[in-house]
N, C-alpha and C. Protein backbone atom coordinates (compact mmCIF):
# COMPACT_ATOMS: atom_id res chain seq x y z
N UNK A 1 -2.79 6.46 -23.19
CA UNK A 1 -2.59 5.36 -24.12
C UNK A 1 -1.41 4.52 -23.67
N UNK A 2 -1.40 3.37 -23.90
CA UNK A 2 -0.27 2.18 -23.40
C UNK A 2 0.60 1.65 -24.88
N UNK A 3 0.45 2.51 -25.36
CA UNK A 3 1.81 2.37 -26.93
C UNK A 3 2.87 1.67 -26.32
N UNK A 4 3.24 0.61 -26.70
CA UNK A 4 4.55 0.13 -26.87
C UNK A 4 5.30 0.47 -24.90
N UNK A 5 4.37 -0.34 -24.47
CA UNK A 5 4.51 -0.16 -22.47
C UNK A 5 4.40 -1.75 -22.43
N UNK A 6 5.30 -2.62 -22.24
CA UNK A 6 5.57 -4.11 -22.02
C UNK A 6 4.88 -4.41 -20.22
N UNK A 7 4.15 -5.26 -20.32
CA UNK A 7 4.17 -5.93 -19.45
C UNK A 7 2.63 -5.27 -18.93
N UNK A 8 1.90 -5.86 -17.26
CA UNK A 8 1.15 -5.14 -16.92
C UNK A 8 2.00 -4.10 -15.40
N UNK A 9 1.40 -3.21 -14.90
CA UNK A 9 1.92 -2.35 -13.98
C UNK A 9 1.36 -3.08 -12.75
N UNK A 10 0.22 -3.51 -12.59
CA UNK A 10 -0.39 -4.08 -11.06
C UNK A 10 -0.73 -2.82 -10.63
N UNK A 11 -1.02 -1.76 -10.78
CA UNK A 11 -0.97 -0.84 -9.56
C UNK A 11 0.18 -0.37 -8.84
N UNK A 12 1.29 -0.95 -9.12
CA UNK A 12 2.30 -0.57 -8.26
C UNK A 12 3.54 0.31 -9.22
N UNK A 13 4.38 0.41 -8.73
CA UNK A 13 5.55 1.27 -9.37
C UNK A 13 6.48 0.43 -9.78
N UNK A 14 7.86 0.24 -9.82
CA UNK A 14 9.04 -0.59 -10.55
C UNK A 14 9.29 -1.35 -9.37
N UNK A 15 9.77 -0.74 -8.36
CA UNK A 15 10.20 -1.23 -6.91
C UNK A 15 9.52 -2.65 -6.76
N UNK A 16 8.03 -1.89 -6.17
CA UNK A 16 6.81 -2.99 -5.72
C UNK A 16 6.65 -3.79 -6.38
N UNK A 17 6.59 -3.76 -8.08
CA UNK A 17 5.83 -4.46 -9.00
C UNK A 17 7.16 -5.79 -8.71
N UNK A 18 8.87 -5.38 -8.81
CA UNK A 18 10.21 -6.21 -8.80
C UNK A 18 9.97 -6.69 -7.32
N UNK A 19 9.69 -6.51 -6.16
CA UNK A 19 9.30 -7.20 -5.29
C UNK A 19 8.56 -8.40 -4.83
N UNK A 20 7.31 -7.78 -5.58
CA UNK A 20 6.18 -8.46 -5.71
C UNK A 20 6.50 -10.09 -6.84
N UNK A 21 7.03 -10.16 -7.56
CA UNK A 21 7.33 -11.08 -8.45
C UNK A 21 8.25 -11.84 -7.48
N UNK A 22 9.77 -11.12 -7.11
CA UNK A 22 10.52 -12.08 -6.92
C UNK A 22 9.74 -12.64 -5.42
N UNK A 23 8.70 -12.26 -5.03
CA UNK A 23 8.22 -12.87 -3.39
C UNK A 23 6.85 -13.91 -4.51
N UNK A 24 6.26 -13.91 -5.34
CA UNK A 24 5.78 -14.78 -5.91
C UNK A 24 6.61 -16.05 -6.26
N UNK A 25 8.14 -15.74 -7.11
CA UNK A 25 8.30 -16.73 -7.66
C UNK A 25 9.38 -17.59 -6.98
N UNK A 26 9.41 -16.73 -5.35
CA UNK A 26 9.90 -17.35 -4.17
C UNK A 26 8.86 -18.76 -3.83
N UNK A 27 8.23 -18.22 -3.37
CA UNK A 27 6.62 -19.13 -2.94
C UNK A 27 6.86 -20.03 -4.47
N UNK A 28 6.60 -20.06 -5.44
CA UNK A 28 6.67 -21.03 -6.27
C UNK A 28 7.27 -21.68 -6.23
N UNK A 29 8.58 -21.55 -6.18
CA UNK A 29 9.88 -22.25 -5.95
C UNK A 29 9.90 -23.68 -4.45
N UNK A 30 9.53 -22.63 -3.26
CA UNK A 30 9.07 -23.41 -1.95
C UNK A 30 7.98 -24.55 -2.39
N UNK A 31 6.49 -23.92 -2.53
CA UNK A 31 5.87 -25.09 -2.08
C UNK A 31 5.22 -25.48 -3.70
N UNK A 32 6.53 -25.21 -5.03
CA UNK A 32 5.62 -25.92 -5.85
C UNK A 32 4.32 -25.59 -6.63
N UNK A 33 3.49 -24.89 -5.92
CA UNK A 33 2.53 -24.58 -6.15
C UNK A 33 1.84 -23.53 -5.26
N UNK A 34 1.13 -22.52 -6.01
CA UNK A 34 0.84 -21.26 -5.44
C UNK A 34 -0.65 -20.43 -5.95
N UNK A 35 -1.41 -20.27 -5.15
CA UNK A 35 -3.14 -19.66 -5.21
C UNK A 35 -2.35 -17.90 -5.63
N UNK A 36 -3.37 -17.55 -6.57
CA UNK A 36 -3.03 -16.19 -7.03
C UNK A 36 -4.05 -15.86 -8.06
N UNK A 37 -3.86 -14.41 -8.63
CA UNK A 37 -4.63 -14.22 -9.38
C UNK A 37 -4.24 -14.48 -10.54
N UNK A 38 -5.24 -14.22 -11.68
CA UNK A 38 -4.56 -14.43 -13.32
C UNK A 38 -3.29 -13.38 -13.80
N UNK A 39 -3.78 -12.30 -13.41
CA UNK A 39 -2.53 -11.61 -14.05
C UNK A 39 -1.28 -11.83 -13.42
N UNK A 40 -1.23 -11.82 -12.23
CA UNK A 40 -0.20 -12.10 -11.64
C UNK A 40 0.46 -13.12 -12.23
N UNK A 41 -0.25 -14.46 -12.21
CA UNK A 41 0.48 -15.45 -12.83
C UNK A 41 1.28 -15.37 -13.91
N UNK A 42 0.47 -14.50 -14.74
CA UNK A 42 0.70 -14.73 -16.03
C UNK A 42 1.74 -13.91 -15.95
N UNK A 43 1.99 -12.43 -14.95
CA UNK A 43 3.29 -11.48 -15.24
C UNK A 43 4.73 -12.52 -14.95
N UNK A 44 4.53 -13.70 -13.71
CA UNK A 44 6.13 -13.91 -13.76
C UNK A 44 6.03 -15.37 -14.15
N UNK A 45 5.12 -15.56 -15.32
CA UNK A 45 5.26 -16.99 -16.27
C UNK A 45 6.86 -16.56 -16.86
N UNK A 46 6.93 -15.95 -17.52
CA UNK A 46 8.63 -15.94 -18.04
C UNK A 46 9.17 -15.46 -17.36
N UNK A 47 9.03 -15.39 -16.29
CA UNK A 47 10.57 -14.95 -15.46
C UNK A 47 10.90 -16.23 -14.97
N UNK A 48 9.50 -16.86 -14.18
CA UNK A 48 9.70 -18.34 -13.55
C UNK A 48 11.07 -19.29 -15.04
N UNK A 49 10.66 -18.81 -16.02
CA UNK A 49 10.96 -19.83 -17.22
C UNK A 49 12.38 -19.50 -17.45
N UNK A 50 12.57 -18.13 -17.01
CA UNK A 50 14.03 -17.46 -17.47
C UNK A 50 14.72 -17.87 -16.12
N UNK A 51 14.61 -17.58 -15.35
CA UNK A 51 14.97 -18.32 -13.77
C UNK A 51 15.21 -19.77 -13.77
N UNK A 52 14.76 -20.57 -14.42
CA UNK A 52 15.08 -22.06 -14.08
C UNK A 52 16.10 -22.03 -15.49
N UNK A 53 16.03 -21.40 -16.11
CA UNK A 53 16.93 -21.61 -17.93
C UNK A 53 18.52 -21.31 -17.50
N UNK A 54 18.68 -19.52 -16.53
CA UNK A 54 19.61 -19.85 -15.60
C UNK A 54 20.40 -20.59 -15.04
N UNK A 55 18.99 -20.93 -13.99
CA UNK A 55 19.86 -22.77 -13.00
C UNK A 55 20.21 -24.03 -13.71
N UNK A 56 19.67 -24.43 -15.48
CA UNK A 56 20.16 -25.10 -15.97
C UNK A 56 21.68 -24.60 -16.39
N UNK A 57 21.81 -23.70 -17.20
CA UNK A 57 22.75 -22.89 -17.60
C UNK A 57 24.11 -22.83 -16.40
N UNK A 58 23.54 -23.20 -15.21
CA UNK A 58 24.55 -23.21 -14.21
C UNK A 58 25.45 -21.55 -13.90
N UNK A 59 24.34 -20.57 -14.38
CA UNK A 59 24.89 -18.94 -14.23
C UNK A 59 24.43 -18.68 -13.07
N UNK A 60 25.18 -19.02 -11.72
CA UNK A 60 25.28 -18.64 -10.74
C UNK A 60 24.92 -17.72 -10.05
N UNK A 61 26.14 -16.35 -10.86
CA UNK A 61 25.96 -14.81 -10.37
C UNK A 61 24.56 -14.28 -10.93
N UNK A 62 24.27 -15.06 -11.88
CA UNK A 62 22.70 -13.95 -12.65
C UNK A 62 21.85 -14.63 -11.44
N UNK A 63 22.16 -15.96 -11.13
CA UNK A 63 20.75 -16.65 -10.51
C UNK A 63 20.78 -16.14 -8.88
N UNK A 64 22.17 -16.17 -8.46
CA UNK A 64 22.20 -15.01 -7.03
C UNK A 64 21.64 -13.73 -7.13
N UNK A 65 21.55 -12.89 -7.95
CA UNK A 65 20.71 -11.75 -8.23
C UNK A 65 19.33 -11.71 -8.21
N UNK A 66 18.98 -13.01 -8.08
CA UNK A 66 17.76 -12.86 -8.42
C UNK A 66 17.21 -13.82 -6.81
N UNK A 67 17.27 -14.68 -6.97
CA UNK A 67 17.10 -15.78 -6.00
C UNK A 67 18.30 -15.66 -4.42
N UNK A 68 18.14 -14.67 -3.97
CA UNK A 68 19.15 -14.60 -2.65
C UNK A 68 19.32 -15.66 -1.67
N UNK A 69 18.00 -16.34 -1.49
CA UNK A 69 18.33 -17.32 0.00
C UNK A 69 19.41 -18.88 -0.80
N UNK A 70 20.41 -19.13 -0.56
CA UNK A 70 21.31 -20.03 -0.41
C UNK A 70 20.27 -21.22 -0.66
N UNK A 71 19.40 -21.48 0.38
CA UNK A 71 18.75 -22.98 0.55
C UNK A 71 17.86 -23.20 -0.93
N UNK A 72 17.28 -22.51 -1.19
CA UNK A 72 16.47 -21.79 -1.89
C UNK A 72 17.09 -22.25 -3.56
N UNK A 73 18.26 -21.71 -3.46
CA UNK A 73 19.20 -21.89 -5.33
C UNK A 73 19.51 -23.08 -5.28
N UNK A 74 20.06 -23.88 -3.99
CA UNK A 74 20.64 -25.03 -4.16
C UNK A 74 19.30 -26.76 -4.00
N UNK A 75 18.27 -25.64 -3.99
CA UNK A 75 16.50 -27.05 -3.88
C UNK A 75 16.27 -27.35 -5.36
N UNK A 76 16.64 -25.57 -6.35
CA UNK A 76 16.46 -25.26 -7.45
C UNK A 76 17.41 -26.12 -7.85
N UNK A 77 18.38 -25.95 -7.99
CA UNK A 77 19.28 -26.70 -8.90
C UNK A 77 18.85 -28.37 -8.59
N UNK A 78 19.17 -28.58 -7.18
CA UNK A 78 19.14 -29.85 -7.12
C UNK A 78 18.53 -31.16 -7.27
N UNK A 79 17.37 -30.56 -6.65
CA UNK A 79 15.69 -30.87 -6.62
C UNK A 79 14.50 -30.38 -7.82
N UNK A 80 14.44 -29.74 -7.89
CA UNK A 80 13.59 -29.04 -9.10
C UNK A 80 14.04 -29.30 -10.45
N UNK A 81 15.33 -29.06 -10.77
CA UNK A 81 15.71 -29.12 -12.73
C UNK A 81 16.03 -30.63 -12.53
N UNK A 82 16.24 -31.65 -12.08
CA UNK A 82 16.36 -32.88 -12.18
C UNK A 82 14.90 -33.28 -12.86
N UNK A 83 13.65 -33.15 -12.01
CA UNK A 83 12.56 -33.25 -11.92
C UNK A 83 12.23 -32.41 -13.65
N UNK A 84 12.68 -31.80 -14.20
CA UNK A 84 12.20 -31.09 -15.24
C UNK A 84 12.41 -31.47 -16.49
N UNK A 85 11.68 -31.78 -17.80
CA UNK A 85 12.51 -32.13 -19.04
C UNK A 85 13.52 -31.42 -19.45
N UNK A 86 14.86 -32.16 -19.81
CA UNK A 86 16.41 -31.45 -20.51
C UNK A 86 15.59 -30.75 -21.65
N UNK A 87 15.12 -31.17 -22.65
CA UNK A 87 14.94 -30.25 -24.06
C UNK A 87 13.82 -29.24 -24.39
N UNK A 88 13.29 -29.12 -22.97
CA UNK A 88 11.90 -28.11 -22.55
C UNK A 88 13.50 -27.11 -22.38
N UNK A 89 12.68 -25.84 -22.83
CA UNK A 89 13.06 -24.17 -23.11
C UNK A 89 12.47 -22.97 -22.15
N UNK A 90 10.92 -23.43 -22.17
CA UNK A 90 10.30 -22.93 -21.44
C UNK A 90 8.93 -23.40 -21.36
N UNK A 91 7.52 -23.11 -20.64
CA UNK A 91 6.52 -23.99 -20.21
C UNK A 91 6.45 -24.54 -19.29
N UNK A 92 7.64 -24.01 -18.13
CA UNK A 92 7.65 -24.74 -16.93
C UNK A 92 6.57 -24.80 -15.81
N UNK A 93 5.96 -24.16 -16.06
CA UNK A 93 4.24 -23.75 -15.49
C UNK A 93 3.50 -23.97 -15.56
N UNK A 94 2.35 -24.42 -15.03
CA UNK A 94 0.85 -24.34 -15.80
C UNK A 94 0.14 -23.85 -14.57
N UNK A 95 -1.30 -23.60 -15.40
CA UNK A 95 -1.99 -22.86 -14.54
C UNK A 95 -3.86 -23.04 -14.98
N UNK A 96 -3.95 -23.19 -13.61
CA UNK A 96 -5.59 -24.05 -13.74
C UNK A 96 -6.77 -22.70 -12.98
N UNK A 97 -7.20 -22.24 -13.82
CA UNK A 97 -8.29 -21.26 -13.25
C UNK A 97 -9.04 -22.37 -11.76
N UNK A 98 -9.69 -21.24 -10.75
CA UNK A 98 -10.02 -21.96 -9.40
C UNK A 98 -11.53 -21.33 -9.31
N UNK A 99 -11.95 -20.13 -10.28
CA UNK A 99 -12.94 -19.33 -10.16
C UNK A 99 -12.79 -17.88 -9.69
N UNK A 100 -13.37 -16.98 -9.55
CA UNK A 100 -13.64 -15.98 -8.83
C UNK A 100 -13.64 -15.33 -7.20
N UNK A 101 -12.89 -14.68 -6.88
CA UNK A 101 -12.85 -14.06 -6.22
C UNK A 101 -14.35 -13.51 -5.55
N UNK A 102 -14.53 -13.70 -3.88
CA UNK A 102 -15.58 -13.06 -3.91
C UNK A 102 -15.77 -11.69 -3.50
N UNK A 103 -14.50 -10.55 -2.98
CA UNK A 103 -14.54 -9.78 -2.87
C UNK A 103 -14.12 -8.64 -4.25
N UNK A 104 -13.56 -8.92 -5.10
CA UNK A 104 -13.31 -8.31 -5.90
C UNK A 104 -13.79 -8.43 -7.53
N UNK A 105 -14.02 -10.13 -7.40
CA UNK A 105 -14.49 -11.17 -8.38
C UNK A 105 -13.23 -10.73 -9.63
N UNK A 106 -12.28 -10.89 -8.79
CA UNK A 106 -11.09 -11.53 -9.81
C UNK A 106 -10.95 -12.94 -10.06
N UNK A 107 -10.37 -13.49 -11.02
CA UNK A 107 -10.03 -14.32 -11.13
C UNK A 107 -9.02 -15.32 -10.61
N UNK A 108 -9.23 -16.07 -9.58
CA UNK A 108 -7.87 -17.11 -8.97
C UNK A 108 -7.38 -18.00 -9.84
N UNK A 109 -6.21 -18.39 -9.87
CA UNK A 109 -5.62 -19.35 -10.20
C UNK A 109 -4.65 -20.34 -9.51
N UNK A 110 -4.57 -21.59 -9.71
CA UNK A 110 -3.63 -22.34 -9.35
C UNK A 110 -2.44 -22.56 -10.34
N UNK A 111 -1.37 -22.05 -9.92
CA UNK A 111 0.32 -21.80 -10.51
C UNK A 111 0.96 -23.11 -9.91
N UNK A 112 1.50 -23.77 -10.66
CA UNK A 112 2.00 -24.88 -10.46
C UNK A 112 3.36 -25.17 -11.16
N UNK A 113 4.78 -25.48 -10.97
CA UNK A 113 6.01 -26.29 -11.85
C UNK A 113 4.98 -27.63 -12.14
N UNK A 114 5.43 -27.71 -13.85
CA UNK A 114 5.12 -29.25 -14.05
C UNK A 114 5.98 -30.02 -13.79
N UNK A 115 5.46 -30.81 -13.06
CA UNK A 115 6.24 -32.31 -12.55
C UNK A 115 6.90 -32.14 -11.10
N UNK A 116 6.27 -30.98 -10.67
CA UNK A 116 6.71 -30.82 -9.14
C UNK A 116 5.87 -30.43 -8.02
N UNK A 117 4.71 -30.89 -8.69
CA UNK A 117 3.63 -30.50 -7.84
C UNK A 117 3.70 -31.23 -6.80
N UNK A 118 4.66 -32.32 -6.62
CA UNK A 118 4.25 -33.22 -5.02
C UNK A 118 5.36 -32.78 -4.28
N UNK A 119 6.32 -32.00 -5.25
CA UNK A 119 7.00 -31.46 -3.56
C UNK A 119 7.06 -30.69 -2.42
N UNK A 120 7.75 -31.25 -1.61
CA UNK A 120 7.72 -30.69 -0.36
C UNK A 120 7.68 -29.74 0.14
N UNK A 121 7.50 -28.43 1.08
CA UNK A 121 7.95 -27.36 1.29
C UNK A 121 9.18 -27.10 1.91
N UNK A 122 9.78 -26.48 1.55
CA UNK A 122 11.30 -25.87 1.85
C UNK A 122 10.88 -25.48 3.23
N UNK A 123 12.16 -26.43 4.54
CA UNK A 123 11.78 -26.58 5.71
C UNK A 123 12.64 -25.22 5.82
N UNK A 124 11.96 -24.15 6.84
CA UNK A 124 13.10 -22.70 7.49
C UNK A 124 14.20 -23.53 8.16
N UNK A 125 15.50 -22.95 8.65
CA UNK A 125 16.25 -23.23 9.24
C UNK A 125 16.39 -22.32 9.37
N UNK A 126 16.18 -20.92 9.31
CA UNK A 126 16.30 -19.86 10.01
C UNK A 126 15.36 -19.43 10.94
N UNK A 127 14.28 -20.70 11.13
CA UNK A 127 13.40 -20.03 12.11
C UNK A 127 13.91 -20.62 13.84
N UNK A 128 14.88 -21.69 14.04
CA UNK A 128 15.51 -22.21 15.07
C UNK A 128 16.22 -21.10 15.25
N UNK A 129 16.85 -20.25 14.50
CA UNK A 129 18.07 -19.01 14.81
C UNK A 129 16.99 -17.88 15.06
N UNK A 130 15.76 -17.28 14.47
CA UNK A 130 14.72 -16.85 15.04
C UNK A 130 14.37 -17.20 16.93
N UNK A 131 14.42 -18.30 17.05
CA UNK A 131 14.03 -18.49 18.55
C UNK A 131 15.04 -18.03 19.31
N UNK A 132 16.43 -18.49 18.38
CA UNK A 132 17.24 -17.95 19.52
C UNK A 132 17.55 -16.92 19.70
N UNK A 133 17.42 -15.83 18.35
CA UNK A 133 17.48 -14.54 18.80
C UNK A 133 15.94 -14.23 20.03
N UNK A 134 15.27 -14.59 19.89
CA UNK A 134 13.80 -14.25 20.35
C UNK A 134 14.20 -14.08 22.09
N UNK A 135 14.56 -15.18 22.66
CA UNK A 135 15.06 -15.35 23.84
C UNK A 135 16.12 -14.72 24.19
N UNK A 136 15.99 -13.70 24.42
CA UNK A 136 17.05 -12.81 25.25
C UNK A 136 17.72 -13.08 26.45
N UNK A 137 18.98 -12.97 27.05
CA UNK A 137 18.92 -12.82 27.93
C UNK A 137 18.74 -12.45 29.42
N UNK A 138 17.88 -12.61 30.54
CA UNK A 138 17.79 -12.08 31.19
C UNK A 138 18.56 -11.08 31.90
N UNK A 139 18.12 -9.51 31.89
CA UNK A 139 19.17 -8.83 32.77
C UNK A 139 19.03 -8.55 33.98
N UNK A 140 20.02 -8.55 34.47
CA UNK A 140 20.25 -8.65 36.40
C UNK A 140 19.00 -7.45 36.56
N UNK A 141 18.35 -8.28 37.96
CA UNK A 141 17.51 -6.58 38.36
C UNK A 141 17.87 -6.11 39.08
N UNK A 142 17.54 -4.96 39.00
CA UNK A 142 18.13 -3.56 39.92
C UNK A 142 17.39 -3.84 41.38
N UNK A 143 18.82 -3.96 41.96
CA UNK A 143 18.56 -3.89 43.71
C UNK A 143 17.83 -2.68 44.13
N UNK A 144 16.83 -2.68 44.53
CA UNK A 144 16.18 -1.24 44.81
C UNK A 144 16.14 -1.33 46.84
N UNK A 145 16.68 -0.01 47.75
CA UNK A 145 16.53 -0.13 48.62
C UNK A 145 15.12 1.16 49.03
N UNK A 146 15.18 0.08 50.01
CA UNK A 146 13.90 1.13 50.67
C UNK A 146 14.26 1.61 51.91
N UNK A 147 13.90 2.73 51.72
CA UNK A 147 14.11 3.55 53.62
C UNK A 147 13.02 3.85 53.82
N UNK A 148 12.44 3.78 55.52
CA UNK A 148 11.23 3.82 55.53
C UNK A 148 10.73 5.44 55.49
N UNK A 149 10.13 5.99 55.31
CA UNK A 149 10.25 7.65 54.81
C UNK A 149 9.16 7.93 56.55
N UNK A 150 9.88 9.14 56.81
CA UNK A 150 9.26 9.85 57.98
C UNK A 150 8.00 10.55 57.54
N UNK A 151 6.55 9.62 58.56
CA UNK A 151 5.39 10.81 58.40
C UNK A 151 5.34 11.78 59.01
N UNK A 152 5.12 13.31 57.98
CA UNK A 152 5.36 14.21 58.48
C UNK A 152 3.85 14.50 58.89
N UNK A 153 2.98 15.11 59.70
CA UNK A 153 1.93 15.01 60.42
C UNK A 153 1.84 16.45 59.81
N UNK A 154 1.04 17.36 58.83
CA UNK A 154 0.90 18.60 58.35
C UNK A 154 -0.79 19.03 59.42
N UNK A 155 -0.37 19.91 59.92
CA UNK A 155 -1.58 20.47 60.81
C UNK A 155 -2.31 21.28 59.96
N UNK A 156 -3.51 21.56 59.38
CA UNK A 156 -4.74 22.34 58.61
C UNK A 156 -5.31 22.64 59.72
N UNK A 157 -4.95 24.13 59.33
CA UNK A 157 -6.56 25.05 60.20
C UNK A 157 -7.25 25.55 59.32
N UNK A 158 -7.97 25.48 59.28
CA UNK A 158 -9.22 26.47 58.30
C UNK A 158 -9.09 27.62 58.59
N UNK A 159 -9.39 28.59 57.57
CA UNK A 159 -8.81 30.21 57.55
C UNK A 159 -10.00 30.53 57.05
N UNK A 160 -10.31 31.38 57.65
CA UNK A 160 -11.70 32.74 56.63
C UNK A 160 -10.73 33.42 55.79
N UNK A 161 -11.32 33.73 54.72
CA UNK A 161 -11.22 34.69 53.78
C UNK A 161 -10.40 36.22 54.71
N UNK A 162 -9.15 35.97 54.48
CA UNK A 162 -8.29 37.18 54.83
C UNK A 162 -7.74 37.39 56.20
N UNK A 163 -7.96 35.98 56.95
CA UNK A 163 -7.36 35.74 57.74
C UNK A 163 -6.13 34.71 57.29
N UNK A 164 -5.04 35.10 58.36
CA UNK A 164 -3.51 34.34 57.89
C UNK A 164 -3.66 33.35 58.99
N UNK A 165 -2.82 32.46 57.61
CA UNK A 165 -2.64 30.95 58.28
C UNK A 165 -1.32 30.86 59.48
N UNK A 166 -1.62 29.93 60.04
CA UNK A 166 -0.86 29.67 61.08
C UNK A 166 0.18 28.78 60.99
C-alpha cells in the first residue's frame, strides 16, 4: 500500500530518482524546452517552480545546491526570470501531450518555460577545454637499437626410437 508516500518513485531509489530530476531540469533550463514522458514531467513541475522562486528570491547558496554549473545560474537569473511574469508564484511550465510511445506506449510530452520557448541553447564552453584536454601531448619515442643477432645453424639428425642424439 502507498499510505501517505509523496511523490512517484520512477523505478529508481532516492539517489537516481535526485539525479534524474536535477539532469531533467538541467535540460529545461538549457534548451527551454524538453521531449519526456508524463510522469516525469509532472514529478519536477514544482521543483522547476521552486528553482526559479529561488533565483527570483536571489538565494544563491540554496540555488548553488541545486543548480552547480556557474553558466547555467547566471542564464537563469539573467535571461530566463526577466523573460517571466514578477507576480506569477508558480506555473512556470506547461506541457503539451505529443502521443504515445511506440515501444512502451507511454505517454510523451512536450515540457516547456512559458515565454521561453524561443530560447537559445546554452553554448558549452567547456567543450573547447574538452579538446584541449583530448590532445595530449606527444611522448618522445623510445630509441630502439638493433643488433643484428647471429644465425645459429642447429644440425637435426633423425634418431630411431632409443638411439642417442648426436
Amino acid at each position: 500500500m502507498r499510505h501517505r508516500v509523496y511523490g512517484k518513485h520512477l523505478g529508481r531509489n532516492k539517489d537516481e530518482r535526485k539525479n534524474l530530476f536535477k539532469g531533467l531540469v538541467r535540460l529545461l533550463l538549457i534548451h527551454g524546452t524538453i521531449q519526456t514522458s508524463e510522469t516525469k514531467a509532472k514529478a519536477i513541475k514544482g521543483l522547476v517552480d521552486r528553482i526559479i522562486n529561488l533565483a527570483k528570491d536571489k538565494r544563491e547558496t540554496r540555488l548553488k545546491s541545486f543548480l552547480v554549473d556557474k553558466n547555467l545560474r547566471e542564464r537563469l537569473i539573467k535571461d530566463i526570470i526577466p523573460r517571466l511574469s514578477v507576480a506569477r508564484t508558480s506555473g512556470y511550465t506547461s506541457i503539451v501531450r505529443m502521443g504515445t510511445r511506440l515501444g512502451d506506449q507511454t505517454t510523451m510530452v512536450k515540457m516547456s518555460l512559458i515565454g521561453v520557448e524561443e530560447l537559445k541553447p546554452l553554448e558549452k564552453e567547456s567543450s573547447s577545454k574538452n579538446q584541449e584536454l583530448s590532445k595530449k601531448p606527444e611522448k618522445p619515442k623510445k630509441k630502439t637499437i638493433t643488433t643484428p643477432r647471429k644465425s645459429i645453424k642447429v644440425k637435426t639428425v633423425k634418431t630411431k626410437k632409443g638411439a642417442k642424439k648426436a
